[in-house]
Each structure stands twice: as C-alpha cells, then as structure tokens.
N, C-alpha and C. Protein backbone atom coordinates (compact mmCIF):
# COMPACT_ATOMS: atom_id res chain seq x y z
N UNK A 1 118.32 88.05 73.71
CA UNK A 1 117.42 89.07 74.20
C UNK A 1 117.58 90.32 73.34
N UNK A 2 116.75 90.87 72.83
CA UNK A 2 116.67 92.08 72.28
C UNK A 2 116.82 93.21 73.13
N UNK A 3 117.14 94.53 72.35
CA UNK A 3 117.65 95.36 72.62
C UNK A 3 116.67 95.60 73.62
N UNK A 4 114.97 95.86 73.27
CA UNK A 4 114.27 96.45 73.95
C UNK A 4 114.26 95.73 74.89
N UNK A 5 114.07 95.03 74.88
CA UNK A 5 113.68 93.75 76.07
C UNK A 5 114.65 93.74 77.04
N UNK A 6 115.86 94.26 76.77
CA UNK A 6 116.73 94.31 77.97
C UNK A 6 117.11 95.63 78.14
N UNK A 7 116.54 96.47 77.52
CA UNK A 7 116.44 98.28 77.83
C UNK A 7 115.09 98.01 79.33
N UNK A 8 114.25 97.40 78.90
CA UNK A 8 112.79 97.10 79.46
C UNK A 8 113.88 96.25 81.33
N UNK A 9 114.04 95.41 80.90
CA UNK A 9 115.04 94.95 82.05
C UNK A 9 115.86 95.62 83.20
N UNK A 10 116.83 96.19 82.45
CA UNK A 10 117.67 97.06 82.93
C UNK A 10 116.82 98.15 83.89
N UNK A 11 115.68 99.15 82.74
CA UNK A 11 114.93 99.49 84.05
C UNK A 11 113.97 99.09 84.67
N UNK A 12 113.90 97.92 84.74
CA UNK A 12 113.12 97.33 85.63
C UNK A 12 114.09 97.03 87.08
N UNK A 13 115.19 96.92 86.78
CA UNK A 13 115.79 96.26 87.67
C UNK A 13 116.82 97.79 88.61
N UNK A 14 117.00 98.30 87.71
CA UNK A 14 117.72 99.79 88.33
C UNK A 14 117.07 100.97 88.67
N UNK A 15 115.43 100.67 88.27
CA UNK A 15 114.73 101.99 88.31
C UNK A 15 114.30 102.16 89.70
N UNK A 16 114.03 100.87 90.82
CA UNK A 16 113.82 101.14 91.99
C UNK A 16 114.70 101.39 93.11
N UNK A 17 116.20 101.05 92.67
CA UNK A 17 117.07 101.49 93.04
C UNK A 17 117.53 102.84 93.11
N UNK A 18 117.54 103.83 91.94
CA UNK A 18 117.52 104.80 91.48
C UNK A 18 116.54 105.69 92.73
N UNK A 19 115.21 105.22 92.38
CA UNK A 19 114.34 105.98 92.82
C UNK A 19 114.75 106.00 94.68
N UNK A 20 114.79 105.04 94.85
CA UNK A 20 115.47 104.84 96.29
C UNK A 20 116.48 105.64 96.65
N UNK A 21 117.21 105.96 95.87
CA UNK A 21 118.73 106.67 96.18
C UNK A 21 118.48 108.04 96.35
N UNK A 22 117.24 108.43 95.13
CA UNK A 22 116.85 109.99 95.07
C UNK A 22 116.34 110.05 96.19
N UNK A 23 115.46 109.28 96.88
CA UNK A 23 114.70 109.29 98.21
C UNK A 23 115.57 109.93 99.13
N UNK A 24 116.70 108.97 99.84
CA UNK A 24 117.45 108.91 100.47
C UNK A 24 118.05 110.06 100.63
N UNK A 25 118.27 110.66 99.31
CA UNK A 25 119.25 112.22 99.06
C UNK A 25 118.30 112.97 99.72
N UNK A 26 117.20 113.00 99.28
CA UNK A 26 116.50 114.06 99.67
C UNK A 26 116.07 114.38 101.16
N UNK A 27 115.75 112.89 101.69
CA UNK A 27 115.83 112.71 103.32
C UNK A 27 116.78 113.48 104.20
N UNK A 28 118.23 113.58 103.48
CA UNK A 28 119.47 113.94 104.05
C UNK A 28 119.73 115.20 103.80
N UNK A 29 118.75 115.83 103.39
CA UNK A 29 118.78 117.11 103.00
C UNK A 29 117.89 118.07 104.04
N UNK A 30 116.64 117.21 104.70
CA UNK A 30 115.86 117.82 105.61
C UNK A 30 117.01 117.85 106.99
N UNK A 31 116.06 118.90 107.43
CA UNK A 31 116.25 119.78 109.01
C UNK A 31 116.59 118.46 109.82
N UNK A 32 117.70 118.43 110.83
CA UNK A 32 117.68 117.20 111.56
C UNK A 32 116.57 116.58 112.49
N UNK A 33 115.73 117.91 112.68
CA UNK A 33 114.47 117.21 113.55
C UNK A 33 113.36 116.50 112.52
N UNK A 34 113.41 116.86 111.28
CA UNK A 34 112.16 116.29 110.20
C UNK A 34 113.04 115.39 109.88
N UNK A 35 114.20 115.12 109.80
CA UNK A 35 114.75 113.71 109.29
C UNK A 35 114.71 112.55 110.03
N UNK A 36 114.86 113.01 111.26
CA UNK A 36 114.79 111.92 111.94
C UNK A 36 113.53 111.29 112.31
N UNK A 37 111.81 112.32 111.99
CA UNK A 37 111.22 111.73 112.07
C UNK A 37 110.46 111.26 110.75
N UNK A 38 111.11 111.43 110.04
CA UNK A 38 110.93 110.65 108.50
C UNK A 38 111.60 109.49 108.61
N UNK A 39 112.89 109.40 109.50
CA UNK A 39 113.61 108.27 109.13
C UNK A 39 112.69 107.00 110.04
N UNK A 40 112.02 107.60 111.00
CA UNK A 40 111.47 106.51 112.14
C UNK A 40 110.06 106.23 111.13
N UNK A 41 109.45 106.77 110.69
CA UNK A 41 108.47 106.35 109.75
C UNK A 41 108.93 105.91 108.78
N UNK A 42 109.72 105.78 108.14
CA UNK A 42 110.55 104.47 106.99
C UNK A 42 110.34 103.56 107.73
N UNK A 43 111.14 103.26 109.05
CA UNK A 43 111.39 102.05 109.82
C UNK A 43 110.42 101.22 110.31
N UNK A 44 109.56 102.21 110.40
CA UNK A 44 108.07 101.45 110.61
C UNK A 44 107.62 100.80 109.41
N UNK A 45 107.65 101.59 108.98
CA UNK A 45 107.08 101.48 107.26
C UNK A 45 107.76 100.18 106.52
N UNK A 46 108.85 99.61 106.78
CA UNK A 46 109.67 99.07 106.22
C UNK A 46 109.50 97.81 107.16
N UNK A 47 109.14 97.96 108.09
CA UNK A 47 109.21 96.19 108.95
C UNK A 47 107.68 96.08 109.67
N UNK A 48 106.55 97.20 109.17
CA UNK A 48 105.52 96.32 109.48
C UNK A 48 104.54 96.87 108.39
N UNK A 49 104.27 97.41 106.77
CA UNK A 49 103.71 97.53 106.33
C UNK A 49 103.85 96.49 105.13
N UNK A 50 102.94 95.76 104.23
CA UNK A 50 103.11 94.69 103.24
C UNK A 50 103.93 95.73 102.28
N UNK A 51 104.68 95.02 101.32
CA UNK A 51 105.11 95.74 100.32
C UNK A 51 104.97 95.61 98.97
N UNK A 52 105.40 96.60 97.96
CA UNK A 52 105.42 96.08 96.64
C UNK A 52 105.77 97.14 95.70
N UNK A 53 107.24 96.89 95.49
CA UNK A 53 108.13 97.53 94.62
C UNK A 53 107.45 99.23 93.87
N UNK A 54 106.59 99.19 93.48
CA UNK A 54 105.90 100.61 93.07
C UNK A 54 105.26 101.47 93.50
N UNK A 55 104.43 100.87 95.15
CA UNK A 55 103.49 101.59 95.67
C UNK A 55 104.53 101.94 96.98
N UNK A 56 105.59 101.13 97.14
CA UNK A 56 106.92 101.85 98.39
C UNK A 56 107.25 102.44 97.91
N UNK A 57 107.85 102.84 96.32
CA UNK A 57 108.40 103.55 95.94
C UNK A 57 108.31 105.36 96.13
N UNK A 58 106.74 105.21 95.55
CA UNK A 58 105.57 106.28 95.61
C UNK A 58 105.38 106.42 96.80
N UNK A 59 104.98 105.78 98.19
CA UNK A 59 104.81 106.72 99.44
C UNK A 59 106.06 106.82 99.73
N UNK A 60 107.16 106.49 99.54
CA UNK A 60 108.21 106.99 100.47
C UNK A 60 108.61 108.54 99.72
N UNK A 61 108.48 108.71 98.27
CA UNK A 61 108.28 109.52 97.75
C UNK A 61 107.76 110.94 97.52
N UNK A 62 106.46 110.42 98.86
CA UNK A 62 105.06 110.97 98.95
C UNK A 62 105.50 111.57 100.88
N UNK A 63 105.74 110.58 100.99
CA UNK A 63 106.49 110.90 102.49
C UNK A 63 107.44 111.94 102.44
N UNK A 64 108.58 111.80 101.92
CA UNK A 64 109.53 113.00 101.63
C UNK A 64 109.22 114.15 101.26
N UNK A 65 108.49 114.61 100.56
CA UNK A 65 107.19 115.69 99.59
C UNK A 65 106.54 116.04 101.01
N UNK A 66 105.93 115.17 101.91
CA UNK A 66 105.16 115.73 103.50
C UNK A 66 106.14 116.69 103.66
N UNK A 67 107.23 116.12 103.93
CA UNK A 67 108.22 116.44 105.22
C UNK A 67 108.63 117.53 104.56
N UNK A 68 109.33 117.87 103.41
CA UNK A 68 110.15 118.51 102.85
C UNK A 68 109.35 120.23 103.05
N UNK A 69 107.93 119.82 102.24
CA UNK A 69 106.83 121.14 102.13
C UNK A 69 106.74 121.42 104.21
N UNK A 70 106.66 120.59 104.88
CA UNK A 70 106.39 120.85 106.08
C UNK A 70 107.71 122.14 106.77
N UNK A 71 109.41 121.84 106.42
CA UNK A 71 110.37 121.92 106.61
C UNK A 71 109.89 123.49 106.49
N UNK A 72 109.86 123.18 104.89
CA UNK A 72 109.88 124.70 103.95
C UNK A 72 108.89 125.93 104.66
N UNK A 73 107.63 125.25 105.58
CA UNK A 73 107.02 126.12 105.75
C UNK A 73 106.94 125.95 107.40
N UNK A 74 107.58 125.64 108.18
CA UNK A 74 107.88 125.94 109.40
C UNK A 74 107.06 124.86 110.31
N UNK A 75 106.26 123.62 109.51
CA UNK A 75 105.07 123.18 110.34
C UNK A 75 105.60 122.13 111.46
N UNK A 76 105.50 122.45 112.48
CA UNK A 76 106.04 121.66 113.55
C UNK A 76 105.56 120.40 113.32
N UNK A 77 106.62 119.13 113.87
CA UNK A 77 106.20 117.78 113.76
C UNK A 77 104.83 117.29 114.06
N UNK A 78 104.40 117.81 115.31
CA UNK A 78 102.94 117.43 116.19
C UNK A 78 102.15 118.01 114.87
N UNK A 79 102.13 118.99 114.24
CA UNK A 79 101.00 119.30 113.16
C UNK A 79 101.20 118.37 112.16
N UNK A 80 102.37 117.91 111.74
CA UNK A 80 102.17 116.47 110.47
C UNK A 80 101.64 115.35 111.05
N UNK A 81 102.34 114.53 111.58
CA UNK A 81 101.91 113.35 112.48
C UNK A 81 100.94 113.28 113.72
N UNK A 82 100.42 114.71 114.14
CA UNK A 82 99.79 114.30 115.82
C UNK A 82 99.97 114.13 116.94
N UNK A 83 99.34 113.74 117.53
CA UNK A 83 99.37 112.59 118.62
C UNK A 83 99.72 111.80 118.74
N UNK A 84 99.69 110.62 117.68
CA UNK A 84 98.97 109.65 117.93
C UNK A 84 100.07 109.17 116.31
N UNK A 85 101.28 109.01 116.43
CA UNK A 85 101.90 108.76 114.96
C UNK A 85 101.76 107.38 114.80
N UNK A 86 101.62 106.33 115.04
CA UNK A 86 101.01 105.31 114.60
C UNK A 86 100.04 104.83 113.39
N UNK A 87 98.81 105.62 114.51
CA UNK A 87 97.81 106.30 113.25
C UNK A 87 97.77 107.15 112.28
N UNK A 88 98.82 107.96 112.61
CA UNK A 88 99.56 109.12 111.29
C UNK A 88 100.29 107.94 110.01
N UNK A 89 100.75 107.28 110.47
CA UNK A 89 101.21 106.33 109.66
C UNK A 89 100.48 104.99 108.91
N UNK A 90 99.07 104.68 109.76
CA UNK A 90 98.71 104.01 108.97
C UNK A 90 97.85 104.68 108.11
N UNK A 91 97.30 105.65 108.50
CA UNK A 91 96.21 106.24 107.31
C UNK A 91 96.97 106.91 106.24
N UNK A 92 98.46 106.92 106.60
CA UNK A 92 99.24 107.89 105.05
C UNK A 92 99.49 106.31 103.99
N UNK A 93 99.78 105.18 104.55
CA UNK A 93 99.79 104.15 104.05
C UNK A 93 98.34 103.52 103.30
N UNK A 94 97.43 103.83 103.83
CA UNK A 94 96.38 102.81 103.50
C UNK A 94 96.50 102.87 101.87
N UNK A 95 96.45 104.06 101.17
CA UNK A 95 95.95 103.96 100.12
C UNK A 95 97.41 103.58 99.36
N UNK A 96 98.49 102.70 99.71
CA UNK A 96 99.51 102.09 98.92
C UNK A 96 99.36 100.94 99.53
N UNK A 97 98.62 100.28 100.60
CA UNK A 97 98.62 99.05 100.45
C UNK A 97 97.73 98.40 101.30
N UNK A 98 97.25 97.04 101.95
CA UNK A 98 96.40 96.45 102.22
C UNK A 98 96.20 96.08 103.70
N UNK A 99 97.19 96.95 104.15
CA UNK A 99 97.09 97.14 105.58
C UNK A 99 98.29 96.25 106.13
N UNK A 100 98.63 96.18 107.47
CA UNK A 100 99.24 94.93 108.20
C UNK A 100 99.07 95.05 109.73
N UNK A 101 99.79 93.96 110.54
CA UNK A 101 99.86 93.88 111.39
C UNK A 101 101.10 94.90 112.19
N UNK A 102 100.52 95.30 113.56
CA UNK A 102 101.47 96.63 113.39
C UNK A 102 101.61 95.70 115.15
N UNK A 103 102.37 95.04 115.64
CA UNK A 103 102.77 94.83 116.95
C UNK A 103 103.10 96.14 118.10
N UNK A 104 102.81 96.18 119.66
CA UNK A 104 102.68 96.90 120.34
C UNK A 104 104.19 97.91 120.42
N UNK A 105 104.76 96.80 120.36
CA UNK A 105 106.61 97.09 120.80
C UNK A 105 106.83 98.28 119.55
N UNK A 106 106.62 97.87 117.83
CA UNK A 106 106.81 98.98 116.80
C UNK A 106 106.03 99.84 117.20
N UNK A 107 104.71 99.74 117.38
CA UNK A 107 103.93 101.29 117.69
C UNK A 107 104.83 102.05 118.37
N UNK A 108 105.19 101.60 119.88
CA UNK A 108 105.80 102.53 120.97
C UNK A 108 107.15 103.05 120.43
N UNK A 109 107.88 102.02 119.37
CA UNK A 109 109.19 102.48 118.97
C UNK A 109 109.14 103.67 118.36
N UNK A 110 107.62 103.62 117.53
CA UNK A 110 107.42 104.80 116.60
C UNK A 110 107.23 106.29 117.16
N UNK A 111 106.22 105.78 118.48
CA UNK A 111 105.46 107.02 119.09
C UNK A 111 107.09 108.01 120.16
N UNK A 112 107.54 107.03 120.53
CA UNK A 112 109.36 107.40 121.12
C UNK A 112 110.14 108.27 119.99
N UNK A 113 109.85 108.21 118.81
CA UNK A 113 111.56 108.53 118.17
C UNK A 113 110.47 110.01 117.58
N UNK A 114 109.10 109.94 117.55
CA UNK A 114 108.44 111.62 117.31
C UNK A 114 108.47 112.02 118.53
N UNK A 115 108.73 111.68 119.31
CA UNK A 115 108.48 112.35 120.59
C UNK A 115 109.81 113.23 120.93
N UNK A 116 111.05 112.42 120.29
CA UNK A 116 112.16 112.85 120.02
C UNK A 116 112.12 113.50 119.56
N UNK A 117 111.84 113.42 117.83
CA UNK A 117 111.98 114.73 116.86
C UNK A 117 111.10 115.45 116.91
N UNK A 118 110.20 115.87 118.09
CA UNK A 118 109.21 116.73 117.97
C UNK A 118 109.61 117.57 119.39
N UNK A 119 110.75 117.10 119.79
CA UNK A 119 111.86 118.01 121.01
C UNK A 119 110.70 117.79 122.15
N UNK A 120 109.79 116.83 122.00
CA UNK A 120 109.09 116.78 123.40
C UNK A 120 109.70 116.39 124.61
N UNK A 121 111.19 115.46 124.42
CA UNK A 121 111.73 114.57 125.34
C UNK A 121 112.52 115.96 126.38
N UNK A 122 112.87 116.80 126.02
CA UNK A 122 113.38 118.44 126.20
C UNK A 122 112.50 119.75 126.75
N UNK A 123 111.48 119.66 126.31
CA UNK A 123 110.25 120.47 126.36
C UNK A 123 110.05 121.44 125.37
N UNK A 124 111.15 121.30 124.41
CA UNK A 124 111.03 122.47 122.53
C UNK A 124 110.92 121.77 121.95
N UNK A 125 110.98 121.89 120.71
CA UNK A 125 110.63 121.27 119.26
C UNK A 125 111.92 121.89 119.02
N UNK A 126 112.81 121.39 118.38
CA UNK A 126 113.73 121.46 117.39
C UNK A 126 113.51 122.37 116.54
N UNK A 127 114.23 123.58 115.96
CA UNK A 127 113.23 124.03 114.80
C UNK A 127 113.99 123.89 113.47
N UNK A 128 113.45 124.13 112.68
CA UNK A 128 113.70 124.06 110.98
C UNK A 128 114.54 124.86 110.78
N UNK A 129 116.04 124.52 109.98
CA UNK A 129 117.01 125.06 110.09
C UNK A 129 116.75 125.91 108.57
C-alpha cells in the first residue's frame, strides 16, 4: 500500500472518531440543563434515525453549534426544541437523512428527559451557567 493510500486510510478510519471526540468535548462543556438535553437528542438520534458516517457526523456537529449559540445567549430549552421535541428532532434531521421509524415508547423517552432539562418537572428552567 502506498503512502497515500494509507494516509487516505488512516483518515478515513480515525477521522470519524476524532470528529466524535471533539463532539463529545464540546457537549461536556455546555450548561448542565443544555447538556442533558443535547444528550437525550443524541439518544434519539442514535437508535431511531438511519445513519451514515458523514451526515451523523455533521448534525451532531450542527446540534452542538444549536445548543452551544443557545447557552451563549440565554435561549431557554422550550425556545430551541418546543413543544413538541420529537418533531424538533425530526425536522433538524431531515435534511441528513431519509427519515425513520420513530416508535411511541422513544418519542415519550424524548419528550420526558426535555421536560427535565427544560426544569418543567420543578416548575423553572434551569438556567445557563
């Protein structure tokens, strides 16, 4: 194998890893109420949307960039996601992939853990540290 060809390899094979890790850092860096509802939209994201190595890469990417600018500027959870985070989640997805099947049980898991990080379960919102 040539040099390039396994320069070409190497990041093929470490670059989504990489990019993943930067993700992750940056997740752990938001306010505990925006992390946790970033982390419940991964989870969704991750066990009921189709996938494919470049376009997960980019919304989770794209996701973090929401949350982070949201953090920075005070925007309460209910103003990113809604009502209705399900649908917050599939329309931030559509344009990385081809849709899927989203079962009743994940919706409610989803619409539970913003309801959490949006301090509704309490009657505040958490705020941005």
């Amino acid at each position: 194998m040539s040099d390039t060809r396994f320069g070409g390899f190497i990041a093929t094979m470490i670059g989504p890893k990489l990019r993943w890790r930067q993700y992750q850092a940056r997740v752990r860096q938001l306010p505990p109420n925006y992390r946790t509802a970033v982390e419940a939209i991964q989870r969704h994201m991750m066990h009921f949307v189709p996938t494919d190595a470049e376009s997960d890469a980019s919304r989770f990417e794209n996701l973090a960039s929401l949350f982070e600018q949201a953090a920075a500027d005070g925007t309460p959870i209910r103003e990113i996601v809604g009502n209705h985070p399900v649908q917050f989640v599939e329309a931030f997805v559509h344009d990385y992939s081809d849709g899927g099947y989203v079962p009743a049980r994940a919706r409610k898991q989803l619409t539970d853990a913003i309801v959490r990080a949006a301090g509704e379960a309490t009657g505040k919102e958490a705020k941005a540290a």
